[in-house]
Protein backbone atom coordinates (compact mmCIF):
# COMPACT_ATOMS: atom_id res chain seq x y z
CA UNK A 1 -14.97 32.53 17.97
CA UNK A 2 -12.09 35.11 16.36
CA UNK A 3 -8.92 33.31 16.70
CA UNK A 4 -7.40 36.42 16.27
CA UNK A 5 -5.35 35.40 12.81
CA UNK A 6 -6.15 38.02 11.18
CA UNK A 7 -3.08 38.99 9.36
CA UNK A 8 -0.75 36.50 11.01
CA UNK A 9 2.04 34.61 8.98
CA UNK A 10 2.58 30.95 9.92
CA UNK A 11 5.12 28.10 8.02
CA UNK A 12 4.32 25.03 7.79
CA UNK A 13 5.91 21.84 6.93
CA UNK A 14 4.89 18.66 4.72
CA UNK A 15 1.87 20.65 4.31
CA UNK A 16 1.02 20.07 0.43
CA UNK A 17 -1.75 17.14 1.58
CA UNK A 18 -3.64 15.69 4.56
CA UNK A 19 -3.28 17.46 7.95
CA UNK A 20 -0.93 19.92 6.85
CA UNK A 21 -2.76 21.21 4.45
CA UNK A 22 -5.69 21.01 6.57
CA UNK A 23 -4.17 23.07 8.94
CA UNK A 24 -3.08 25.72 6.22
CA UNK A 25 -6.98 25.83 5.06
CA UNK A 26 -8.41 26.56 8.26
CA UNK A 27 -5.56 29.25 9.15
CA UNK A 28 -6.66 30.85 5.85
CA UNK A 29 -10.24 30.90 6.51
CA UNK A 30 -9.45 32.54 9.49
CA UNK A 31 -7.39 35.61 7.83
CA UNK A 32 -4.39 34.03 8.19
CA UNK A 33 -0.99 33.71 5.67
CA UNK A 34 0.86 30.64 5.03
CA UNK A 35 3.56 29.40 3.37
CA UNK A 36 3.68 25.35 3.01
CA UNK A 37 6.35 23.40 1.92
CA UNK A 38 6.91 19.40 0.76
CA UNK A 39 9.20 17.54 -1.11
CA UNK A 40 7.43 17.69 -4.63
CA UNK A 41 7.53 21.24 -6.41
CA UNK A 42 3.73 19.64 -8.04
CA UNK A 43 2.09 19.29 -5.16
CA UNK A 44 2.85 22.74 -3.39
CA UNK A 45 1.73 23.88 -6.82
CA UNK A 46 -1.57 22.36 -5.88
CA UNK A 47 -1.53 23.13 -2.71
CA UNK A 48 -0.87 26.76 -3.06
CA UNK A 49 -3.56 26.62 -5.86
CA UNK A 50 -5.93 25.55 -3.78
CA UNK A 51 -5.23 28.25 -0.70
CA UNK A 52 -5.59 31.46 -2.66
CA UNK A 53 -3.77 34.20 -2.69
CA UNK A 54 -2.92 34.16 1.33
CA UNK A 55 -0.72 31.12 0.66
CA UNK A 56 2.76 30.73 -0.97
CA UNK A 57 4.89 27.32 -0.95
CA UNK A 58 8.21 26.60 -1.19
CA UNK A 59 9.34 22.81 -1.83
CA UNK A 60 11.53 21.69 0.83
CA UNK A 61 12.94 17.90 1.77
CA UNK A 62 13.32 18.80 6.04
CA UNK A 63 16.16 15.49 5.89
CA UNK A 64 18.66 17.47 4.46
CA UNK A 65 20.70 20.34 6.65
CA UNK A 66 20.11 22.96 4.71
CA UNK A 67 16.20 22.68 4.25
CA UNK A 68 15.73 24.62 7.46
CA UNK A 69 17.50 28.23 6.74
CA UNK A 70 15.99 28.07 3.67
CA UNK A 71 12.48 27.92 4.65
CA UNK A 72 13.05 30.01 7.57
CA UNK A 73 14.59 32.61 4.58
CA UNK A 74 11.66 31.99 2.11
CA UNK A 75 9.21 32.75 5.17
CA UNK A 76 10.47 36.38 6.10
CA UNK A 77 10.65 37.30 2.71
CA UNK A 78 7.26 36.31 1.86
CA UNK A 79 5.54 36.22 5.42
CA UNK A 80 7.49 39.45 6.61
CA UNK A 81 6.92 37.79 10.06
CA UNK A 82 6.68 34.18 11.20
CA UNK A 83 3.82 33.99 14.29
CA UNK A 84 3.91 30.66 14.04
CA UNK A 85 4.92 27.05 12.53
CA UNK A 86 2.92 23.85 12.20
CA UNK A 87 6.14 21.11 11.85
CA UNK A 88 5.04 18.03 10.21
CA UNK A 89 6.69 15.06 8.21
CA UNK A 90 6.24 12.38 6.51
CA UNK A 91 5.77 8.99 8.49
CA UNK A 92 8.50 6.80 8.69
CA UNK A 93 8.27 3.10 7.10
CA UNK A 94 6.23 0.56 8.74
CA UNK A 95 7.56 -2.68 9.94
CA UNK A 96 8.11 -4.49 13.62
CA UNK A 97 11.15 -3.86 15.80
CA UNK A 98 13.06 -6.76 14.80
CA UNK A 99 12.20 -6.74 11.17
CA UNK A 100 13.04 -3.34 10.32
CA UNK A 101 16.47 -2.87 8.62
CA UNK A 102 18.92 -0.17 10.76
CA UNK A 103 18.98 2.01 7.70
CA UNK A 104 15.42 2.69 8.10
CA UNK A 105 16.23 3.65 11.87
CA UNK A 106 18.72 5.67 10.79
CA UNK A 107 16.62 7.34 7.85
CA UNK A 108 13.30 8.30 10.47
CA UNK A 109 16.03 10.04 12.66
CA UNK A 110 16.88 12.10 10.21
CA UNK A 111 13.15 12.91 9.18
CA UNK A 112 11.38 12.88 12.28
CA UNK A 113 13.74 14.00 14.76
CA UNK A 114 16.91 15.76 13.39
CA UNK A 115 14.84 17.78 10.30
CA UNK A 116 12.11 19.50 13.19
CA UNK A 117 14.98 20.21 15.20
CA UNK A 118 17.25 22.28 12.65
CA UNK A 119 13.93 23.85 11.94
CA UNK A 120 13.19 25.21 15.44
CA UNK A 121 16.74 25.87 15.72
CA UNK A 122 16.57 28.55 12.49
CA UNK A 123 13.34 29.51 13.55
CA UNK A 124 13.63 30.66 17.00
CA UNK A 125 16.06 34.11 16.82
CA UNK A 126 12.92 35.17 14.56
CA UNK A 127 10.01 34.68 16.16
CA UNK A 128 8.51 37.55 18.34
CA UNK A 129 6.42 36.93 21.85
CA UNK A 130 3.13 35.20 21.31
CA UNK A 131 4.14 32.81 18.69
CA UNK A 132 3.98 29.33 18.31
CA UNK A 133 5.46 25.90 17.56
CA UNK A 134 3.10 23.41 16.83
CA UNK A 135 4.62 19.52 16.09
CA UNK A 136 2.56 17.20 14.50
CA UNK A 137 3.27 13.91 16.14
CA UNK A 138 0.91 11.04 16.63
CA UNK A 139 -0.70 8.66 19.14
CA UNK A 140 2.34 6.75 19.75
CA UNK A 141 3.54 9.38 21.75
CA UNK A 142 1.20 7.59 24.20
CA UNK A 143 0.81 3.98 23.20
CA UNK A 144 2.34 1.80 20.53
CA UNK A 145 0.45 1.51 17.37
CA UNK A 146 1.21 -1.93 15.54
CA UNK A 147 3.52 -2.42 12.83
CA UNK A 148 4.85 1.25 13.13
CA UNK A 149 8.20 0.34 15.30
CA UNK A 150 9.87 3.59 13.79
CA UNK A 151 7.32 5.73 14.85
CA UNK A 152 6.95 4.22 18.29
CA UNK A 153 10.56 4.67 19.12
CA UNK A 154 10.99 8.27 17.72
CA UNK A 155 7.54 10.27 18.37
CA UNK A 156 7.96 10.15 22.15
CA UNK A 157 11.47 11.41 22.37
CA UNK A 158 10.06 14.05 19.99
CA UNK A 159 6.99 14.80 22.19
CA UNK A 160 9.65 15.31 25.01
CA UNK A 161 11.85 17.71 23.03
CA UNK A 162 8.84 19.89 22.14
CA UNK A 163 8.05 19.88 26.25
CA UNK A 164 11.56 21.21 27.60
CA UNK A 165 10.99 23.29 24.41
CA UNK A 166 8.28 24.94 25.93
CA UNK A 167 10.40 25.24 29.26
CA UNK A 168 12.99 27.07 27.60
CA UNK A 169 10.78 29.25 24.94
CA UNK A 170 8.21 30.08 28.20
CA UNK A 171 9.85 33.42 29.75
CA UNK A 172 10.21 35.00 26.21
CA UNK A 173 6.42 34.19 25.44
CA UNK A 174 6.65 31.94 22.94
CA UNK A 175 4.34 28.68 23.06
CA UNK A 176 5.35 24.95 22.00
CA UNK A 177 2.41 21.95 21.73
CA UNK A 178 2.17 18.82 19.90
CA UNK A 179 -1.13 17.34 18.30
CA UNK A 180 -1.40 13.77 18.37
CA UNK A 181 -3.53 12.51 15.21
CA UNK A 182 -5.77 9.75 15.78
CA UNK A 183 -6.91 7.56 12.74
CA UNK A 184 -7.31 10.31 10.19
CA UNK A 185 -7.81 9.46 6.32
CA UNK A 186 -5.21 10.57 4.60
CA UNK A 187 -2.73 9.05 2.03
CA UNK A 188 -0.75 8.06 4.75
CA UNK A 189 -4.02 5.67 6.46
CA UNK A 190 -4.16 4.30 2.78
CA UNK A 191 -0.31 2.92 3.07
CA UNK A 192 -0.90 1.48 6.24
CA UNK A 193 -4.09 -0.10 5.55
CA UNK A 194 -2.48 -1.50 2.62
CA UNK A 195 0.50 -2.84 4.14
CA UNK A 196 -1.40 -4.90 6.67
CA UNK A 197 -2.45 -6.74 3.88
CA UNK A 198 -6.42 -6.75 4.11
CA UNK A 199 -7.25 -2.94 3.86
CA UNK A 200 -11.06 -3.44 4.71
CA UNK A 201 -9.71 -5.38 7.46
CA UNK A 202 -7.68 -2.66 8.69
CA UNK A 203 -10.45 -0.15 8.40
CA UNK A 204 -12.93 -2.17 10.02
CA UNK A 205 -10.76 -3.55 12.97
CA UNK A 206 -9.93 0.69 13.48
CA UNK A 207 -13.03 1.99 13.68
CA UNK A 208 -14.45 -1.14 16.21
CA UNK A 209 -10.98 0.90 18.17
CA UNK A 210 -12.34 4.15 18.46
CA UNK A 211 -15.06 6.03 20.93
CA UNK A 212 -16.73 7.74 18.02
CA UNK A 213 -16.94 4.80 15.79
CA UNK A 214 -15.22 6.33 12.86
CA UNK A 215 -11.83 7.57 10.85
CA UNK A 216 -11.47 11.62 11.58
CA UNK A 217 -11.50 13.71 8.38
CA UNK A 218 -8.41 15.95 7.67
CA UNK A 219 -10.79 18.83 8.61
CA UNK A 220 -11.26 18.02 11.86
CA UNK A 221 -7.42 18.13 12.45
CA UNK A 222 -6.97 21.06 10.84
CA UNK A 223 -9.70 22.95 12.82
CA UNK A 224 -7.69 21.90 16.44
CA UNK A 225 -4.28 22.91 15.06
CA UNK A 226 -5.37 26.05 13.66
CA UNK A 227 -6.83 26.82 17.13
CA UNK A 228 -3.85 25.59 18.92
CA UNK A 229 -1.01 27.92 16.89
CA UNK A 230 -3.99 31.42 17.23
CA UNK A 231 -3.85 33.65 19.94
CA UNK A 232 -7.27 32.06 21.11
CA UNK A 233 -4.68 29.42 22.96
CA UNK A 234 -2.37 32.27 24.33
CA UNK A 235 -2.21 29.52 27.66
CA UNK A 236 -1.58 26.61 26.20
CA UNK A 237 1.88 25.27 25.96
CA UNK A 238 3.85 22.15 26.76
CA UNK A 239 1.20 19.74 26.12
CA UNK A 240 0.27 17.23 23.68
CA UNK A 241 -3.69 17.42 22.29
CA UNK A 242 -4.90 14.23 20.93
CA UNK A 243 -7.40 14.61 17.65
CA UNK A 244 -8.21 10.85 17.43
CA UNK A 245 -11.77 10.23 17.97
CA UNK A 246 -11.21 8.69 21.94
CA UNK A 247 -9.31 5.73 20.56
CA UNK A 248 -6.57 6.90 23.50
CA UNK A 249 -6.82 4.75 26.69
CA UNK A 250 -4.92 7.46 28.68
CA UNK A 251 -5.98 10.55 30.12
């Protein structure tokens, strides 16, 4: 299938590793140009090293205010136009409800909820009819995962942002979705696994979890997301598209 990227520019966030720069690999395969952006200057190096020429980076730390106008500047200048964003960051800390400190609260607010939402905010006067938003969010959306109380209590008031996002973004053309990752392995799986304090444990008791009977590859993320910001999707907006293998118990 053409996805129809062909010379489409796209920004994405916390893209230097794992899904993000997944999602960045299969929009270049396609035609596409990126720019990605993360908090170390070494990995975009790379990162963009590892794109080709189609891809630029820019680091960027989405927590502090004025992260978003300057990505949104460094993308026109290097994208000429933005068709489309992939907005991911970094998981917040693990812990339970009751065990985790308020500054951590405080800190995921800024990083999961507050950063994406400057960024759409800068974004939006630039982007042109048939573009997209794309948030990377994560099961919990639907169903607590353990030990991730942060996570639980932000991604779903995210997930419902990005869907009266699409309500308001609809009569200009302009699509909004979130992807919900399953199980995926990435660095971020390792920390987990390693904070539950038996990692083969962990791995073991996840895949006996999920439909498919094993962890997703970054790949596999990447190929869904990079489907979901093309024009192949021109439809789709307002919903959330789990990548996780079945391990969802909801529709």
């Amino acid at each position: 299938m053409d996805l129809g990227l062909g010379g489409r520019g796209y920004l994405l966030t916390g893209a230097s590793r794992g899904l993000g720069l997944a999602t960045a690999r299969a929009l270049v395969d396609d035609g596409a140009r990126v720019l990605i952006s993360a908090r170390s200057a070494d990995s975009v190096d790379a990162a963009v090293s590892s794109l080709g020429t189609a891809a630029s980076g820019v680091p960027a730390d989405l927590a502090t205010p004025e992260a978003a106008s300057d990505l949104v500047t460094a993308a026109l200048d290097r994208l000429a136009t933005i068709d489309g964003a992939l907005i991911s960051v970094g998981g917040p800390k693990p812990g339970s409800v009751l065990d985790t400190p308020e500054e951590d609260w405080r800190a995921g607010v800024d990083s999961v909820l507050l950063g994406p939402l400057r960024l759409v905010k800068a974004l939006v006067p630039h982007l042109a009819e048939g573009a997209c938003i794309g948030f990377v969010l994560s099961t919990s959306v639907r169903q607590p995962l353990d030990g991730l109380a942060i996570s639980n209590g932000l991604r779903p008031g995210l997930a419902m942002t990005a869907k009266g996002l699409a309500d308001e973004l609809g009569p200009r053309g302009i699509r909004v979705v979130g992807i919900l990752p399953g199980t995926i392995a990435t660095e971020r799986i390792d920390e987990i696994a390693a904070a539950s304090g038996d990692a083969d444990a962990y791995h073991a008791r996840t895949e006996a979890g999920i439909p498919l009977g094993r962890i997703g590859e970054p790949a596999e993320f990447g190929r869904v997301a990079a489907f979901l910001l093309s024009p192949a999707a021109s439809y789709v907006t307002g919903t959330m598209v789990a990548v996780d293998g079945g391990r969802l118990r909801s529709p």
